[in-house]
C-alpha atoms as a PDB file:
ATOM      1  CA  UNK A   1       0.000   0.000   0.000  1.00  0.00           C
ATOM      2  CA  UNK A   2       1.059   3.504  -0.743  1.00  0.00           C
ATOM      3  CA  UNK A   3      -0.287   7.250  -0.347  1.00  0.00           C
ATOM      4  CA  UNK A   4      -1.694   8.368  -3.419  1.00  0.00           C
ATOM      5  CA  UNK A   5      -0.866  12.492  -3.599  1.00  0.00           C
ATOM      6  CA  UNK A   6      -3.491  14.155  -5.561  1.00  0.00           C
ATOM      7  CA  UNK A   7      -2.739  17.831  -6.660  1.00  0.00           C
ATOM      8  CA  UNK A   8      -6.258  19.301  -6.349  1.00  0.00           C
ATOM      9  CA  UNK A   9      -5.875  22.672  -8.844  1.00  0.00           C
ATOM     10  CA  UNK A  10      -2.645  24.303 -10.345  1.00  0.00           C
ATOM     11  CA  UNK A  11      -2.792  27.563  -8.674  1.00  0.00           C
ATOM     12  CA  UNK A  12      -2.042  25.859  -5.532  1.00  0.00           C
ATOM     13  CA  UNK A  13      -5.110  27.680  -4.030  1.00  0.00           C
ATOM     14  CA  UNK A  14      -6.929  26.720  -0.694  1.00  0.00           C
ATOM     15  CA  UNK A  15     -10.802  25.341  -1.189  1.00  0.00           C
ATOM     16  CA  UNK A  16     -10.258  25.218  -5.510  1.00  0.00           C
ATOM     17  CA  UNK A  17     -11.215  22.004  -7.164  1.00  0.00           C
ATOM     18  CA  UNK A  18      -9.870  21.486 -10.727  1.00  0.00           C
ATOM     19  CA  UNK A  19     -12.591  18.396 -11.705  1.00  0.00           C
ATOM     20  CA  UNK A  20     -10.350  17.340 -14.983  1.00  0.00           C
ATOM     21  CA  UNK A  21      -6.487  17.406 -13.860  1.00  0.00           C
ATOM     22  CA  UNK A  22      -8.534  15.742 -10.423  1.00  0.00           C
ATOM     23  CA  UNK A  23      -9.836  12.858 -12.587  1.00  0.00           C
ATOM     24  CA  UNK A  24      -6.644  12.723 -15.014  1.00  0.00           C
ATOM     25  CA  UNK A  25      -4.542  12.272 -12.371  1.00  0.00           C
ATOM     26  CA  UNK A  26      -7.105   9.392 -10.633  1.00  0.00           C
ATOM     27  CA  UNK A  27      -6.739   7.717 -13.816  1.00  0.00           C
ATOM     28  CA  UNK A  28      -2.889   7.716 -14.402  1.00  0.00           C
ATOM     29  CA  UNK A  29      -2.408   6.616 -10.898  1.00  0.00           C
ATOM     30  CA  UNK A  30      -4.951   3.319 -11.948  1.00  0.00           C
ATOM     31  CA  UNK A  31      -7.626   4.256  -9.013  1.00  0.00           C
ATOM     32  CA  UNK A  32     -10.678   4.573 -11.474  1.00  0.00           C
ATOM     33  CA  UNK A  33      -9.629   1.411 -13.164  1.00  0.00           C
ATOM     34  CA  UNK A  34      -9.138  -0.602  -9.854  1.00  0.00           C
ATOM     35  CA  UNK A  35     -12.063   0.503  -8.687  1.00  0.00           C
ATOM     36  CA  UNK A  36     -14.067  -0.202 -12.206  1.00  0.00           C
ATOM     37  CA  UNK A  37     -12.840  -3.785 -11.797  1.00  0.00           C
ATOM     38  CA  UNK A  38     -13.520  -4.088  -8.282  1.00  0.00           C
ATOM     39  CA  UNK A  39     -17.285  -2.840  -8.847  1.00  0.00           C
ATOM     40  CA  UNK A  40     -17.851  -4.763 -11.859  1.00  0.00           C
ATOM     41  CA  UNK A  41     -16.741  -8.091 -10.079  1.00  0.00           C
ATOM     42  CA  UNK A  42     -17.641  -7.759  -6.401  1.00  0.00           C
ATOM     43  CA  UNK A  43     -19.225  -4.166  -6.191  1.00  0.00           C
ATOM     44  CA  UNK A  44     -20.460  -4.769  -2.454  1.00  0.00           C
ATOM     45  CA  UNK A  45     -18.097  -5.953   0.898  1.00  0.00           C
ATOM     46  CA  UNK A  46     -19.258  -6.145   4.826  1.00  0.00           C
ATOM     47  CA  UNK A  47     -17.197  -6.838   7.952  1.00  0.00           C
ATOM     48  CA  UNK A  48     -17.250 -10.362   8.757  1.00  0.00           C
ATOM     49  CA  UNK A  49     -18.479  -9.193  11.983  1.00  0.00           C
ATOM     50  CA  UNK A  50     -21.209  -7.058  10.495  1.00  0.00           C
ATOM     51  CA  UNK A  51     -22.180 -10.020   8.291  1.00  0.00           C
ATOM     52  CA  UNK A  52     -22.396 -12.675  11.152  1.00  0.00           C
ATOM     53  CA  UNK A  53     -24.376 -10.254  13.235  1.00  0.00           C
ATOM     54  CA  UNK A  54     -26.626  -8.920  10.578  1.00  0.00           C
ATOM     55  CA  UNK A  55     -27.380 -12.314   8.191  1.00  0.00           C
ATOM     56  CA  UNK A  56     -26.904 -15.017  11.681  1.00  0.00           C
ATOM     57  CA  UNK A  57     -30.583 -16.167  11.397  1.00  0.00           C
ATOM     58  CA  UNK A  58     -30.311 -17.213   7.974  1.00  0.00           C
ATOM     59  CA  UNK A  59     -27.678 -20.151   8.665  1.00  0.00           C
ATOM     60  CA  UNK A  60     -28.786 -23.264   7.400  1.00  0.00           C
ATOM     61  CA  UNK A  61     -27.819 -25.696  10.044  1.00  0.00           C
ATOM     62  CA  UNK A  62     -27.023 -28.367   7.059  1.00  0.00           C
ATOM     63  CA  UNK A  63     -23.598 -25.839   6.359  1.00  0.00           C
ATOM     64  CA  UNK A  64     -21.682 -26.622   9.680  1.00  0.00           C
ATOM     65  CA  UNK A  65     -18.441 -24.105  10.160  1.00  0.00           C
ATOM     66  CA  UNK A  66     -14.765 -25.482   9.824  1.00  0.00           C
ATOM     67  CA  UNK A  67     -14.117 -23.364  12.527  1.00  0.00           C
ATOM     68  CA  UNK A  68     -11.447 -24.903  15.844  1.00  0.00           C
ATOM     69  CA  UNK A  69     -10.168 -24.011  18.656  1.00  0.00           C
ATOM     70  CA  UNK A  70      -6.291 -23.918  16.945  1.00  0.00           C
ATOM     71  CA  UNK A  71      -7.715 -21.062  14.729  1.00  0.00           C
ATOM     72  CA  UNK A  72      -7.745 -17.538  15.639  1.00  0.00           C
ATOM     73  CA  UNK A  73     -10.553 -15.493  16.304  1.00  0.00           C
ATOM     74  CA  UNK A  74     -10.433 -14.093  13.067  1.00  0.00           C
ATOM     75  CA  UNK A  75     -10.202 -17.247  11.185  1.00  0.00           C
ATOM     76  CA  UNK A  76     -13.115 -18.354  13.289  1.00  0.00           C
ATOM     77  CA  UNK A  77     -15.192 -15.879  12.310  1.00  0.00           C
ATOM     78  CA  UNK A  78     -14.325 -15.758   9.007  1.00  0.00           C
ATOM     79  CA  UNK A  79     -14.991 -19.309   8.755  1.00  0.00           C
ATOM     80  CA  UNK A  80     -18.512 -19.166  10.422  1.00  0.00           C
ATOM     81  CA  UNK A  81     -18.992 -16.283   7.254  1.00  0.00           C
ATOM     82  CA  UNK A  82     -18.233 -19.172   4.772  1.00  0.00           C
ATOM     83  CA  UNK A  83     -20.628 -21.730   6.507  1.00  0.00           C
ATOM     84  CA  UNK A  84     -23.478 -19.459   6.719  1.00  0.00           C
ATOM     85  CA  UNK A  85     -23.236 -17.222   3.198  1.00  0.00           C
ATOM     86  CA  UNK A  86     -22.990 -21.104   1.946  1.00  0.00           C
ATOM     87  CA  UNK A  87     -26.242 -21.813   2.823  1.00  0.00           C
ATOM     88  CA  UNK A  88     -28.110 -18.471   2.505  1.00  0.00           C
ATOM     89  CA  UNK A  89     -26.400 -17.745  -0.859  1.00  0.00           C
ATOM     90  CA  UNK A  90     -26.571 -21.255  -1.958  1.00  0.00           C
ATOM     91  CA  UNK A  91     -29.701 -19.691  -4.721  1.00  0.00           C
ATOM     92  CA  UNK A  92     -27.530 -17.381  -6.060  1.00  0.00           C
ATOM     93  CA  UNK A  93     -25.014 -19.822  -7.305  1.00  0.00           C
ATOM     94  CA  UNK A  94     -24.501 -20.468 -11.117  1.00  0.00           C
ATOM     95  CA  UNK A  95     -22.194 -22.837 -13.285  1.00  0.00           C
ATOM     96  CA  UNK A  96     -19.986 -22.639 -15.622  1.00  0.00           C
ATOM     97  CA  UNK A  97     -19.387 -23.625 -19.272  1.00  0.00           C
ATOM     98  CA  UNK A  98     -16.788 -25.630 -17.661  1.00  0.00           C
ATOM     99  CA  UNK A  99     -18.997 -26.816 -15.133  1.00  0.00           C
ATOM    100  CA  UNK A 100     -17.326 -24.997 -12.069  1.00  0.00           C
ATOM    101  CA  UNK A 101     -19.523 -24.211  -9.572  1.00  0.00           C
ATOM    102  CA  UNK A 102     -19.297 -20.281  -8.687  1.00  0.00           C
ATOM    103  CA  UNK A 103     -20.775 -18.613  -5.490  1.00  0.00           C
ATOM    104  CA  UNK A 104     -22.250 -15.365  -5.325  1.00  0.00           C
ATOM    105  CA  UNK A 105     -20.006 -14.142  -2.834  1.00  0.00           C
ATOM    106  CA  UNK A 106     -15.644 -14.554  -1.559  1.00  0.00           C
ATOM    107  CA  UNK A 107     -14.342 -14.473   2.055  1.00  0.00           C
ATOM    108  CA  UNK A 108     -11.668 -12.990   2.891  1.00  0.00           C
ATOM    109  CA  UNK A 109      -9.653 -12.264   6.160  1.00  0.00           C
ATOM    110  CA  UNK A 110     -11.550  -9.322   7.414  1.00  0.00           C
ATOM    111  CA  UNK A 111     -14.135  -8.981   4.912  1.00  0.00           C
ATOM    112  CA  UNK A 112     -17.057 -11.007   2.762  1.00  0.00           C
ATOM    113  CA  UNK A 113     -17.182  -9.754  -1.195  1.00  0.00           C
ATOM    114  CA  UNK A 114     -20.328  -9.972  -2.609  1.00  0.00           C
ATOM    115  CA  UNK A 115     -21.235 -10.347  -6.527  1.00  0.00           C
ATOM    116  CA  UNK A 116     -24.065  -8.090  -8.169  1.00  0.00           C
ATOM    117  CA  UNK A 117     -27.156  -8.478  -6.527  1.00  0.00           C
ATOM    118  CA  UNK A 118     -26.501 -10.681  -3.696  1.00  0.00           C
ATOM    119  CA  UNK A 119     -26.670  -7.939  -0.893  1.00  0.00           C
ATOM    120  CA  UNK A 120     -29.480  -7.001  -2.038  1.00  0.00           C
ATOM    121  CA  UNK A 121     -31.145 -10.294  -2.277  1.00  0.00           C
ATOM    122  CA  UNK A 122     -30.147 -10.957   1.320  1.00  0.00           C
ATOM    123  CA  UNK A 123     -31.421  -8.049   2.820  1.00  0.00           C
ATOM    124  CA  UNK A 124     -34.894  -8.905   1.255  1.00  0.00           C
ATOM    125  CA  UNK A 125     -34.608 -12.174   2.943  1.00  0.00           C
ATOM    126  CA  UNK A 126     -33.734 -11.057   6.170  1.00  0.00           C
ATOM    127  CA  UNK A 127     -36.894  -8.954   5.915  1.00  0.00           C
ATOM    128  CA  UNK A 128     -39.172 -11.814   5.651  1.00  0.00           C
ATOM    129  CA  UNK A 129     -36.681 -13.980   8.635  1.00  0.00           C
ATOM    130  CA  UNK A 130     -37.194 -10.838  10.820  1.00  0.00           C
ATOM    131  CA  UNK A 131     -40.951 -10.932  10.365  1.00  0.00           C
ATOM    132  CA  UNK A 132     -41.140 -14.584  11.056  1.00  0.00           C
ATOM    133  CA  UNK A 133     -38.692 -14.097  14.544  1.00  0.00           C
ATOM    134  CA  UNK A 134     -40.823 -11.438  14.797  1.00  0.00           C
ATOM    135  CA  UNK A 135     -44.370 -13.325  14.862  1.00  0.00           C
ATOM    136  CA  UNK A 136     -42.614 -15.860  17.172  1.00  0.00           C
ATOM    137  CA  UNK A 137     -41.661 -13.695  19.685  1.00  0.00           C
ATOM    138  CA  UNK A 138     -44.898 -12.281  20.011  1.00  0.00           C
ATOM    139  CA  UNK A 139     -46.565 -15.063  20.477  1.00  0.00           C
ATOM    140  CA  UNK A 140     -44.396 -16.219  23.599  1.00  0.00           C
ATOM    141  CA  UNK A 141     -44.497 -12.810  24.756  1.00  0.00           C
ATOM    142  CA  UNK A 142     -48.361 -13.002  25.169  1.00  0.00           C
ATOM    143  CA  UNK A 143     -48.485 -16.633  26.065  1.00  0.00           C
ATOM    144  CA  UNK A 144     -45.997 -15.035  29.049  1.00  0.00           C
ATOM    145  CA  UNK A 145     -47.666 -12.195  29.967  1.00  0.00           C
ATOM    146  CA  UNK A 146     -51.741 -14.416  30.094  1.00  0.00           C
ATOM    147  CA  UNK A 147     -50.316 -17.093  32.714  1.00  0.00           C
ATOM    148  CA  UNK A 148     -48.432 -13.907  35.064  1.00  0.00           C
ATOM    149  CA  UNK A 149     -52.358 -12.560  34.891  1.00  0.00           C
ATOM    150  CA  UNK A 150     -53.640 -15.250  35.327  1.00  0.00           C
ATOM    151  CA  UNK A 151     -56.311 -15.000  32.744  1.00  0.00           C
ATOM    152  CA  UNK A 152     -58.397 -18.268  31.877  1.00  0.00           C
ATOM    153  CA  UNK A 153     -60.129 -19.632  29.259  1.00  0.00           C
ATOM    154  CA  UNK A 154     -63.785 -17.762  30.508  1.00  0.00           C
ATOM    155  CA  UNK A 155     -62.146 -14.978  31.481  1.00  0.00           C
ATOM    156  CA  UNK A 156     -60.275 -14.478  27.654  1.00  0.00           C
ATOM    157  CA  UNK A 157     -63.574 -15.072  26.296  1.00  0.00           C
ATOM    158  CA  UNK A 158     -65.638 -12.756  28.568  1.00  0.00           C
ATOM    159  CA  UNK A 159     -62.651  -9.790  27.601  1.00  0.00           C
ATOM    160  CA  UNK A 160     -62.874 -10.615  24.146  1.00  0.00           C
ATOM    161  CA  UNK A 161     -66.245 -10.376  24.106  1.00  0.00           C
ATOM    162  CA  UNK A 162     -66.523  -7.346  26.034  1.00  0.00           C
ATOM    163  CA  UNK A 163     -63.941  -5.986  23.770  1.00  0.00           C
ATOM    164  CA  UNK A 164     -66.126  -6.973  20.534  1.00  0.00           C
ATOM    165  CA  UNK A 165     -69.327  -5.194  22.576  1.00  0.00           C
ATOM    166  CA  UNK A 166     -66.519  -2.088  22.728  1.00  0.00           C
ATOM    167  CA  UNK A 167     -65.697  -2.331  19.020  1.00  0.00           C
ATOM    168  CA  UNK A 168     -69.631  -2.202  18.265  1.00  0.00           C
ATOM    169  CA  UNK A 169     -70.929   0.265  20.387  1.00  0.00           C
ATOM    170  CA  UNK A 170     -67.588   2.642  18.955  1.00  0.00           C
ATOM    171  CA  UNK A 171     -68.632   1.696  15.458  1.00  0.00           C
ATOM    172  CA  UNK A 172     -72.080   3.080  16.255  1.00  0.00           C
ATOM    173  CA  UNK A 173     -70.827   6.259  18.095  1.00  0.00           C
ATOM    174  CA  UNK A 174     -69.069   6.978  14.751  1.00  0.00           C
ATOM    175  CA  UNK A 175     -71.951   5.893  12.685  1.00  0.00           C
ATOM    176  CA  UNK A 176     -74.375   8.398  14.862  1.00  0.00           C
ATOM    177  CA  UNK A 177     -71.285  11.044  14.643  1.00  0.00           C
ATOM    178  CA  UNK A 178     -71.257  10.757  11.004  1.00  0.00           C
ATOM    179  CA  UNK A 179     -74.678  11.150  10.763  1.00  0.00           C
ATOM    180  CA  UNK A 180     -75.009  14.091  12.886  1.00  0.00           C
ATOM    181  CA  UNK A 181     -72.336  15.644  11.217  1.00  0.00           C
ATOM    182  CA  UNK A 182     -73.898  14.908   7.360  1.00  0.00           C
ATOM    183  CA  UNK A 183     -77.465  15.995   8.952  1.00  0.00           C
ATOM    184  CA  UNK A 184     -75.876  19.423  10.275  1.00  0.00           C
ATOM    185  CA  UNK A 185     -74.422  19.784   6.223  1.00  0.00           C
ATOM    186  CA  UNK A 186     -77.468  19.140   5.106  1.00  0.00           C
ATOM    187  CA  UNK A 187     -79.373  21.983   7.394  1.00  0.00           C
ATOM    188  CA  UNK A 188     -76.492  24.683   6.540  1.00  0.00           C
ATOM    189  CA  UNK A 189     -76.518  23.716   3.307  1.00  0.00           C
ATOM    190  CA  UNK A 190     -80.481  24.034   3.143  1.00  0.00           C
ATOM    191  CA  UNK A 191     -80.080  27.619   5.361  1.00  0.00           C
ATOM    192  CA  UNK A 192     -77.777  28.504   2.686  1.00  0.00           C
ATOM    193  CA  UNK A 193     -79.822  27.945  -0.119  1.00  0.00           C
ATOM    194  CA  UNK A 194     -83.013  29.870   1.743  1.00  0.00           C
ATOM    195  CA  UNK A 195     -80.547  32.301   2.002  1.00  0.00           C
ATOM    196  CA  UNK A 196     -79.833  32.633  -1.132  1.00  0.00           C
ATOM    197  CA  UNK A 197     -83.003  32.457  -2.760  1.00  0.00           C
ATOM    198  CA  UNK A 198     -84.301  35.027  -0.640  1.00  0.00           C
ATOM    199  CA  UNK A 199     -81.533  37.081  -2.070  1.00  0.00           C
ATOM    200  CA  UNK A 200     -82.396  36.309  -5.231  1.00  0.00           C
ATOM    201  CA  UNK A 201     -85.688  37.244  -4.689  1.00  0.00           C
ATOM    202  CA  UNK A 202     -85.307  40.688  -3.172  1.00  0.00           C
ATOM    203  CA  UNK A 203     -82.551  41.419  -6.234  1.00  0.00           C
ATOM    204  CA  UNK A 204     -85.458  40.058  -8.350  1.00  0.00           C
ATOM    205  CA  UNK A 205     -88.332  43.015  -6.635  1.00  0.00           C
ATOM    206  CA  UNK A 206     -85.755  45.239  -7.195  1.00  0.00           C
ATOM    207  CA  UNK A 207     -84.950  45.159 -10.616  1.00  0.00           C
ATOM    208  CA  UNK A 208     -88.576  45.590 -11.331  1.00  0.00           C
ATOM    209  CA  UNK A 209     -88.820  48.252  -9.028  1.00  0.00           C
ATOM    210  CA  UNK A 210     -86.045  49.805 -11.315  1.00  0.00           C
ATOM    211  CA  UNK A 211     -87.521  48.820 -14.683  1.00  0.00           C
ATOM    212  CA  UNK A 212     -90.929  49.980 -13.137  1.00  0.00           C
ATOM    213  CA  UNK A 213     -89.290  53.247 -11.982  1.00  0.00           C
ATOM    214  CA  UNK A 214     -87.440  53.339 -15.254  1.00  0.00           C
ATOM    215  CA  UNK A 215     -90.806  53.278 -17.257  1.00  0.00           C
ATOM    216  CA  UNK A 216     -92.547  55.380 -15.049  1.00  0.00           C
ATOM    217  CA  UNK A 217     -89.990  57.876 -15.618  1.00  0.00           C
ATOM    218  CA  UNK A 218     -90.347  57.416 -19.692  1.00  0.00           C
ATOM    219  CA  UNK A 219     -93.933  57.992 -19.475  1.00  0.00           C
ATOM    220  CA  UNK A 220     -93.566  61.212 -17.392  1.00  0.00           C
ATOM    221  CA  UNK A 221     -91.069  62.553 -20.293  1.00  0.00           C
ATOM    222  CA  UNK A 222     -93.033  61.149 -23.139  1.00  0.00           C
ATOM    223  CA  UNK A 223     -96.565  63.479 -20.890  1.00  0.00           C
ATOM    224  CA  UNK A 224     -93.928  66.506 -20.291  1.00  0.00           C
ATOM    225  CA  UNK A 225     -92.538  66.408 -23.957  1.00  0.00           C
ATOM    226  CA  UNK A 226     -96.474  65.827 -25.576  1.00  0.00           C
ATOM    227  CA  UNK A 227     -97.967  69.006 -22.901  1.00  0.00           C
ATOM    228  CA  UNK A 228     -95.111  71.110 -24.367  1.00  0.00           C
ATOM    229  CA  UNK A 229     -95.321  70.165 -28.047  1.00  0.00           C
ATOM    230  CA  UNK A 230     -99.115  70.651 -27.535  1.00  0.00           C
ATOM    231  CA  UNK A 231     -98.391  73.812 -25.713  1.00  0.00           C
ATOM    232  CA  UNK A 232     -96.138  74.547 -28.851  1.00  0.00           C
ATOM    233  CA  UNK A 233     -98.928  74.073 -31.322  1.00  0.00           C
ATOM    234  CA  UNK A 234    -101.370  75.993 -29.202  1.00  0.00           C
ATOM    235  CA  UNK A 235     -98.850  78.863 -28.913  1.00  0.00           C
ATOM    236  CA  UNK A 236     -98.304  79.165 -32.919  1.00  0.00           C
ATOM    237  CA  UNK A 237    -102.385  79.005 -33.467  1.00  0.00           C
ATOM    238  CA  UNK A 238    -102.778  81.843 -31.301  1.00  0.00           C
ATOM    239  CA  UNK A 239     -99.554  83.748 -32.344  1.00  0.00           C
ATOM    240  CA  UNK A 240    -101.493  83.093 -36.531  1.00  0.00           C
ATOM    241  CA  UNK A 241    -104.762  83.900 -35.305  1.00  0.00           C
ATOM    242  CA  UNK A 242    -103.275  87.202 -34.043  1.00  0.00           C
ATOM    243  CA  UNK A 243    -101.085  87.752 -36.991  1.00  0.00           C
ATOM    244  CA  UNK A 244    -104.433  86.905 -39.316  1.00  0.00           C
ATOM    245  CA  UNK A 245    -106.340  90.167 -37.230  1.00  0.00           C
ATOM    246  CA  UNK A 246    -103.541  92.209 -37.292  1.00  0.00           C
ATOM    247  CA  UNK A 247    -103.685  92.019 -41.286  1.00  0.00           C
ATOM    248  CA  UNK A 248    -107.036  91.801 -41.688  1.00  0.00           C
ATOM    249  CA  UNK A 249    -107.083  95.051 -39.272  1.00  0.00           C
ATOM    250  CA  UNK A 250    -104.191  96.416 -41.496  1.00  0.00           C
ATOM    251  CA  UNK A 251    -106.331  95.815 -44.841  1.00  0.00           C
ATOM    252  CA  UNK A 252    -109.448  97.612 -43.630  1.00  0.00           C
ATOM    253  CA  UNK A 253    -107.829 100.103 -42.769  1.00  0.00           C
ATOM    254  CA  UNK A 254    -106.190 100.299 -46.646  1.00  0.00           C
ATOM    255  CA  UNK A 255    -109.539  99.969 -48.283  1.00  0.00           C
ATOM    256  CA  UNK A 256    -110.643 102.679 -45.616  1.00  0.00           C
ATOM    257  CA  UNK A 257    -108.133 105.174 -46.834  1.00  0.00           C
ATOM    258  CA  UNK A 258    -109.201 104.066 -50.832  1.00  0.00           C
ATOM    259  CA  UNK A 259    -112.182 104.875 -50.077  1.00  0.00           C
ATOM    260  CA  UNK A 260    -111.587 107.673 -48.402  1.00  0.00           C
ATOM    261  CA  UNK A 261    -109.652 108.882 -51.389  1.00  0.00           C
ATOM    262  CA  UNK A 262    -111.608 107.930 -54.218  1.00  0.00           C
ATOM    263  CA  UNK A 263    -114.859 109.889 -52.226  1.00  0.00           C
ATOM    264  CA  UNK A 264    -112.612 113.066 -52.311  1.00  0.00           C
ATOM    265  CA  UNK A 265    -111.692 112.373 -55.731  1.00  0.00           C
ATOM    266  CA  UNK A 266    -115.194 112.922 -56.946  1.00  0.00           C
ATOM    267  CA  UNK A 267    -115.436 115.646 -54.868  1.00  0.00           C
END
């Protein structure tokens, strides 16, 4: 192993990253291509201890470990890795052309490789082992705490029956809730509509208060304007009737003077 001195930018500048010299100098020094092989062949690794603790209740007690008491503890445990990844990983195993067996994962001192998809494919199976545990303990949990109660047969029936009684008369609580609340929607709701059709209603008295208003107020021009156009015509009638005496005075009085004129004529 070695220190691998990477030259972050050429300005020698604190808190500068130069992404490209970075990288070129990554991939002279063979780090991207170690860990391109690495990833393509055995992309995920765990602690042996991490793997014993975290995969232990998938051991198939058919695989039995090598393990003795010459070995040290970290043979031990690596060999108790082998025994049980043989066993939950035996699926995952596939043969070759050559008809080589080849397991989906590689032991090593201090660490277990795995191949692509076989982390993965053990965590979802530790789900399910965890629910199973899970269901197990439970039921000697509750099977421990009825005999410290002391709760019999009659007495588990007469609480679960009680409890059923509970269930029903909640269901109907919420049922009569429910109710109460979609009657109260229904009244608001009705309220509102009353409201609003009495709205409606008084917008509807007075628009034809307006329009009655508005017509009322056409009629009393259409009277004003026919009074003073009648007044009009009345007004010219007299105004020619005067005009008509006027002349007709005016011509007496010319044939007057004629008269008047031819009688001195003949005088």
């Amino acid at each position: 192993r070695y220190i691998r001195c990477i030259k972050p930018n050429s300005q020698k500048q604190p808190l500068l990253m130069e992404h490209e010299p970075v990288i070129e100098q990554l991939r002279c020094a063979g780090v991207v291509a170690g860990i391109t092989i690495t990833r393509s062949v055995f992309p995920n690794s765990l602690e042996n201890s991490a793997v014993l603790a975290r995969f232990s209740s998938m051991w198939d007690p058919q695989y039995k470990s090598k393990r003795n008491r010459s070995m040290s503890m970290q043979e031990q445990r690596a060999q108790d890795c082998i025994a049980l990844m043989k066993g939950a990983l035996k699926s995952r195993q596939h043969q070759r052309a050559d008809g080589e067996i080849v397991d989906a994962f590689v032991v090593g001192k201090t660490k277990t490789y795995f191949r692509a998809g076989a982390l993965e494919w053990l965590e979802r199976n530790r789900l399910k082992d965890l629910d199973v545990h899970a269901i197990a303990i439970q039921k000697a949990a509750r099977g421990w705490l009825a005999r410290q109660n002391g709760e019999s047969g009659k007495q588990r029936k007469i609480r679960e029956f009680e409890e059923q009684q509970e269930a029903l008369r909640r269901q109907q609580r919420q049922r009569e809730e429910r109710r109460q609340r979609e009657k109260s929607l229904k009244e608001k709701q009705r309220a509102e509509r009353a409201k609003l059709q009495l709205r409606m209603a008084e917008l509807r008295d007075q628009m034809n208060e307006s329009d009655r208003q508005a017509r009322d107020k056409v009629a009393s021009t259409r009277e004003r304007a026919n009074l003073a156009r009648r007044a009009n015509d009345e007004l010219r009638e007299a105004m020619r009737g005067r005009d008509l005496a006027q002349e007709q005075k005016e011509a007496a009085k010319i044939r007057e003077l004629q008269r008047t004129k031819i009688l001195e004529n003949k005088k």
